[in-house]
PDB file of N, CA and C in Angstrom:
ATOM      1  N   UNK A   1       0.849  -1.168   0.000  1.00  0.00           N
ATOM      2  CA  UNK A   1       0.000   0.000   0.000  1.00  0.00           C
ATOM      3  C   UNK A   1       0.901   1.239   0.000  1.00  0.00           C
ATOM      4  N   UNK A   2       0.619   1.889  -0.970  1.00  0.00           N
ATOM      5  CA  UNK A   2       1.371   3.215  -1.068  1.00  0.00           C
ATOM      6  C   UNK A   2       0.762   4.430   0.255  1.00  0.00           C
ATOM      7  N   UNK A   3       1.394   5.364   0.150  1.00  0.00           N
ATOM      8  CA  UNK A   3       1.181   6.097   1.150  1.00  0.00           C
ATOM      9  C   UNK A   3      -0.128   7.400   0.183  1.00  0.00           C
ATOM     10  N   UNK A   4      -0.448   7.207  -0.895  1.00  0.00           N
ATOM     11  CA  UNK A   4      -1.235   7.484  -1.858  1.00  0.00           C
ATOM     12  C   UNK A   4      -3.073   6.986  -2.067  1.00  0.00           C
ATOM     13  N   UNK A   5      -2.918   5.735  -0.722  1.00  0.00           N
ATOM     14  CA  UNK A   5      -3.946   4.436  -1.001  1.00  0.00           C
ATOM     15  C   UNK A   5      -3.882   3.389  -1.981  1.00  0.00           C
ATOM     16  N   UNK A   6      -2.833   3.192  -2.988  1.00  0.00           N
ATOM     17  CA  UNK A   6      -3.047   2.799  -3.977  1.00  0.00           C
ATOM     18  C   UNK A   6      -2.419   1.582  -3.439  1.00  0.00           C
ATOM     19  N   UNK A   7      -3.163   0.156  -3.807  1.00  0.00           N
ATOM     20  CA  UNK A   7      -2.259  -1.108  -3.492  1.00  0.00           C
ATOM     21  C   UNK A   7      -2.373  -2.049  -4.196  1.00  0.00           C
ATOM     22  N   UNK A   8      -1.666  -3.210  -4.221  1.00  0.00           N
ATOM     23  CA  UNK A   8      -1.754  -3.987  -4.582  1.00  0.00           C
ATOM     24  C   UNK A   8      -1.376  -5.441  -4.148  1.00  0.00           C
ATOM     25  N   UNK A   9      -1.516  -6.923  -4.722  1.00  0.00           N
ATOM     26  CA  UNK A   9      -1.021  -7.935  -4.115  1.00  0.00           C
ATOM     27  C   UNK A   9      -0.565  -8.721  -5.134  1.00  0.00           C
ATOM     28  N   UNK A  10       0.254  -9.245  -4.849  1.00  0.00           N
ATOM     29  CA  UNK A  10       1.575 -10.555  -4.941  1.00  0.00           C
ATOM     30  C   UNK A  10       1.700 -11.879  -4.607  1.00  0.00           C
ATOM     31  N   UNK A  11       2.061 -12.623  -4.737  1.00  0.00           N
ATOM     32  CA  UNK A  11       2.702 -13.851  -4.408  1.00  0.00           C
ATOM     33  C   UNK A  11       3.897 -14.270  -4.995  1.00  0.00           C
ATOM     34  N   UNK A  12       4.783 -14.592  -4.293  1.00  0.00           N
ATOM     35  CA  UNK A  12       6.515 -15.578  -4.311  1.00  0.00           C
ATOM     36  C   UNK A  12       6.335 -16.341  -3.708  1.00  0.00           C
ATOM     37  N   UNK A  13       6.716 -17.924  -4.206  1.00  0.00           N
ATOM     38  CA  UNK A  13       7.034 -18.472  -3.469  1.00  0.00           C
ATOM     39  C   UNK A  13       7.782 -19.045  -4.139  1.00  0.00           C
ATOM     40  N   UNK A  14       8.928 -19.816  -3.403  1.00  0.00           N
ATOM     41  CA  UNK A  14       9.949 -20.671  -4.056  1.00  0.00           C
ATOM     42  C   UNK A  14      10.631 -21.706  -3.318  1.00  0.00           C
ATOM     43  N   UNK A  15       9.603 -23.290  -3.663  1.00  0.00           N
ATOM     44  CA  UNK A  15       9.867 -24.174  -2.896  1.00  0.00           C
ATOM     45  C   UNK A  15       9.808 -24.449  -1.724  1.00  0.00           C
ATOM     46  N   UNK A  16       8.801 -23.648  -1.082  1.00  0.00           N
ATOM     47  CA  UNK A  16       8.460 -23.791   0.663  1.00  0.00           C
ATOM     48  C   UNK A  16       9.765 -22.978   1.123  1.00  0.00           C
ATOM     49  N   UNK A  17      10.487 -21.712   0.458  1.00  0.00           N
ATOM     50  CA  UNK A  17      11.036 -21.047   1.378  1.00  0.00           C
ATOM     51  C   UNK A  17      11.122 -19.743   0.542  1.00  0.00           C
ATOM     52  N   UNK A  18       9.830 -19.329   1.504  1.00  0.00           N
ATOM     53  CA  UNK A  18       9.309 -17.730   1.321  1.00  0.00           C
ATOM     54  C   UNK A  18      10.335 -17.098   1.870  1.00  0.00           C
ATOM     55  N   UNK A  19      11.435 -17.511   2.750  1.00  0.00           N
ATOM     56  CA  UNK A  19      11.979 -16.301   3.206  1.00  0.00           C
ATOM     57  C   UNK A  19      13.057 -15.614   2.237  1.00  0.00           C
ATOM     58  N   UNK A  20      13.185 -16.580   1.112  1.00  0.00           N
ATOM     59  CA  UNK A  20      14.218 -16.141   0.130  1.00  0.00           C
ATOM     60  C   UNK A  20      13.790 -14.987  -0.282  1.00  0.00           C
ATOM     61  N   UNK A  21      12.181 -14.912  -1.078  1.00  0.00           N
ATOM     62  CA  UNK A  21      11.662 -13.846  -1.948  1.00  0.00           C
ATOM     63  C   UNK A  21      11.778 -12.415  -1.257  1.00  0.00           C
ATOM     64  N   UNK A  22      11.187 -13.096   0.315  1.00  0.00           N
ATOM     65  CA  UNK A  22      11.143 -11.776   1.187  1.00  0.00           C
ATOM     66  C   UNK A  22      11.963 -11.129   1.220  1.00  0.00           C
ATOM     67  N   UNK A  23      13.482 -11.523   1.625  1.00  0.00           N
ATOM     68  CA  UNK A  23      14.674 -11.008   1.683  1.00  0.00           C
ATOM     69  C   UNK A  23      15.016 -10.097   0.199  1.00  0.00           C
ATOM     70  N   UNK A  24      14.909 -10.835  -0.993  1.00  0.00           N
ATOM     71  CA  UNK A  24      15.529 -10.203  -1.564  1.00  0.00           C
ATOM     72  C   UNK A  24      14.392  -9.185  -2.126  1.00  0.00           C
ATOM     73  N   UNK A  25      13.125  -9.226  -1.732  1.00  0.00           N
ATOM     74  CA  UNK A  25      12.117  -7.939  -1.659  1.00  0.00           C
ATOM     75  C   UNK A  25      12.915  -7.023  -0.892  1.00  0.00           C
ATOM     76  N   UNK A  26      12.946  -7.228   0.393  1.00  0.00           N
ATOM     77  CA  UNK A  26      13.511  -6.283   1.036  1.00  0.00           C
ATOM     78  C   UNK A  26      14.880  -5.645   1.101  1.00  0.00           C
ATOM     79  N   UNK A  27      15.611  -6.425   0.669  1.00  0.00           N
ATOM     80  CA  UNK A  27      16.925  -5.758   0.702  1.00  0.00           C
ATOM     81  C   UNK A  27      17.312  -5.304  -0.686  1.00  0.00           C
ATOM     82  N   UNK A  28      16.453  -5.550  -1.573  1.00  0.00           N
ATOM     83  CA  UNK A  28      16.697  -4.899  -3.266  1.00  0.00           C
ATOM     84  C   UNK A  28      15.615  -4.299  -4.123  1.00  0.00           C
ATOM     85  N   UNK A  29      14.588  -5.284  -3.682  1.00  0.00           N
ATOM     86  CA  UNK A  29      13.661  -4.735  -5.216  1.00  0.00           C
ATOM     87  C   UNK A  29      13.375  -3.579  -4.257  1.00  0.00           C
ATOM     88  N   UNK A  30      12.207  -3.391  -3.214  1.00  0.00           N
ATOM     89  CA  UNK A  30      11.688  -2.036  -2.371  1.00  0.00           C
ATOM     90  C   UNK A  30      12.717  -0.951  -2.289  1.00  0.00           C
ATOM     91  N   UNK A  31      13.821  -1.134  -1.796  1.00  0.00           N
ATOM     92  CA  UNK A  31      15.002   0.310  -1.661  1.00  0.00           C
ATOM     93  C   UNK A  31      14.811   0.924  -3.017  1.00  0.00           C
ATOM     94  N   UNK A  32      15.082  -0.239  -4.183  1.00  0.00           N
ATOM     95  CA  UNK A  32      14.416   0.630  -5.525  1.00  0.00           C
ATOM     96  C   UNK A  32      13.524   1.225  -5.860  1.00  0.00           C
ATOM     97  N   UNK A  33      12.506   0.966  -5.255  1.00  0.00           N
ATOM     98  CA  UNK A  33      10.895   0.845  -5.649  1.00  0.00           C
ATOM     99  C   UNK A  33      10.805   2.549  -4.799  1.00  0.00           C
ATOM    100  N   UNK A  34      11.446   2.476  -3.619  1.00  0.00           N
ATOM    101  CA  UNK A  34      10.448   4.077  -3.001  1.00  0.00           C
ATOM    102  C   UNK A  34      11.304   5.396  -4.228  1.00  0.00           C
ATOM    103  N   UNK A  35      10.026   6.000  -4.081  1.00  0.00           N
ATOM    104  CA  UNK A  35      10.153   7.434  -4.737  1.00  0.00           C
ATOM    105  C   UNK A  35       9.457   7.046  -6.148  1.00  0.00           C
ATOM    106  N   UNK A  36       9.184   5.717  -6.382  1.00  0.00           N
ATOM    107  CA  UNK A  36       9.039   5.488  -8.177  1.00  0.00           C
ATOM    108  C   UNK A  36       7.006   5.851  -7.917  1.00  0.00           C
ATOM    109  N   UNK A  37       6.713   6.235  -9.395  1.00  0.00           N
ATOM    110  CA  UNK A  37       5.354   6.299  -9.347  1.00  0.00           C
ATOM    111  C   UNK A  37       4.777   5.190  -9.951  1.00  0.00           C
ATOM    112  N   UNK A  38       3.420   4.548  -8.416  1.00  0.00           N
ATOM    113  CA  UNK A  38       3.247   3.377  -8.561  1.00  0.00           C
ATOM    114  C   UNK A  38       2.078   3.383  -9.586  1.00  0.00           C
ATOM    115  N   UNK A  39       1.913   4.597 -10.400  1.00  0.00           N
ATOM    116  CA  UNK A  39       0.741   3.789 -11.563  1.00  0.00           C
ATOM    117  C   UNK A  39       1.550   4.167 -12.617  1.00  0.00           C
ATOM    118  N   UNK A  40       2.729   3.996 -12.649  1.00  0.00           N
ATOM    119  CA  UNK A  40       3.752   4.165 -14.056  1.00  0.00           C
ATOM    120  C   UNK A  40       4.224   2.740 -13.836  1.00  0.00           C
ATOM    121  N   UNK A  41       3.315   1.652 -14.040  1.00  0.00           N
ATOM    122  CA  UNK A  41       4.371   0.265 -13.688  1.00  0.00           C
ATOM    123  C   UNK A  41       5.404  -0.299 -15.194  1.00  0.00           C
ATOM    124  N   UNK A  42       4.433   0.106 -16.247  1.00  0.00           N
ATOM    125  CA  UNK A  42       5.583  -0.085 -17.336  1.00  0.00           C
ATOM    126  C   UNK A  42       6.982   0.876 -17.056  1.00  0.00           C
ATOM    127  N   UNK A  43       7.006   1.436 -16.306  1.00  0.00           N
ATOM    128  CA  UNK A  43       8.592   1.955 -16.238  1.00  0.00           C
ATOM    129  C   UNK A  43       9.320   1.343 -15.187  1.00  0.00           C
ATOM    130  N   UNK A  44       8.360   0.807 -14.479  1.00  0.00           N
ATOM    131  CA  UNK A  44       9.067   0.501 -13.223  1.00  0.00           C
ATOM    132  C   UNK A  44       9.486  -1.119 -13.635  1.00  0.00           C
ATOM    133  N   UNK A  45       8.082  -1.911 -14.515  1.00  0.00           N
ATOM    134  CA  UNK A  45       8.844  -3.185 -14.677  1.00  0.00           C
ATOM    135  C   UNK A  45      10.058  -3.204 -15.781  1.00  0.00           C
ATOM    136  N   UNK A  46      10.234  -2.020 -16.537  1.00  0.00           N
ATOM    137  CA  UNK A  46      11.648  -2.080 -17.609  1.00  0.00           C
ATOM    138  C   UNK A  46      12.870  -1.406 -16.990  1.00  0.00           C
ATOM    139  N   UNK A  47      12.264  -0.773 -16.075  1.00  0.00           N
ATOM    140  CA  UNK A  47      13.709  -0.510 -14.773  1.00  0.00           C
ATOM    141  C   UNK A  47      14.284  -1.581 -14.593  1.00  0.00           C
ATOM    142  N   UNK A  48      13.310  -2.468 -13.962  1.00  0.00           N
ATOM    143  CA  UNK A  48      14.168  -3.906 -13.367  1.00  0.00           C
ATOM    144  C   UNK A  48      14.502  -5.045 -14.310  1.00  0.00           C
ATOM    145  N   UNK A  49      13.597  -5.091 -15.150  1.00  0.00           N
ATOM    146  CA  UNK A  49      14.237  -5.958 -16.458  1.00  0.00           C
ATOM    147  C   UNK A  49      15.305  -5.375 -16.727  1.00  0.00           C
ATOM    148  N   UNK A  50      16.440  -4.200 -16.925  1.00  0.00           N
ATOM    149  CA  UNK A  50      17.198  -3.821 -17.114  1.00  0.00           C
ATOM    150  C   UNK A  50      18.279  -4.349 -16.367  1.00  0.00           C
ATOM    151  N   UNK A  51      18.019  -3.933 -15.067  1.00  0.00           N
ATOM    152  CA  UNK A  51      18.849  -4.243 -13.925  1.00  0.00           C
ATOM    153  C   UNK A  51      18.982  -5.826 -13.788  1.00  0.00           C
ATOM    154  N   UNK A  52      18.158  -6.761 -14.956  1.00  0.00           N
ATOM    155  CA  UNK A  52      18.506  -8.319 -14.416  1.00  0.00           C
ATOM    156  C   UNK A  52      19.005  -8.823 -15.572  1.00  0.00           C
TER     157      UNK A  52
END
C-alpha cells in the first residue's frame, strides 16, 4: 500500500522457502521501488528488467 492508497497484491514463493523472496524484496527490489510512481508500472517493470 502506497502512502497514496493505492495497493496492490503478490505472491513468491519458491519451494516452501518464502523467506528467500522476502529477503531479496527487502533488501533490493523495495530500496528501488520508493520514490518510483506506482501507476507508471511499465517503467518501473523495464527498470528492473534492465537491472537483471
Amino acid at each position: 500500500m502506497t502512502d497514496q492508497g493505492i495497493y496492490g497484491l503478490g505472491d513468491a514463493a519458491l519451494n516452501n522457502r518464502e523467506t528467500l523472496p522476502a529477503l531479496y524484496l527487502m533488501d533490493y527490489l523495495i530500496p528501488n521501488l520508493i520514490g518510483m510512481d506506482p501507476r507508471n508500472s511499465e517503467d518501473i517493470w523495464q527498470f528492473f528488467k534492465v537491472l537483471t
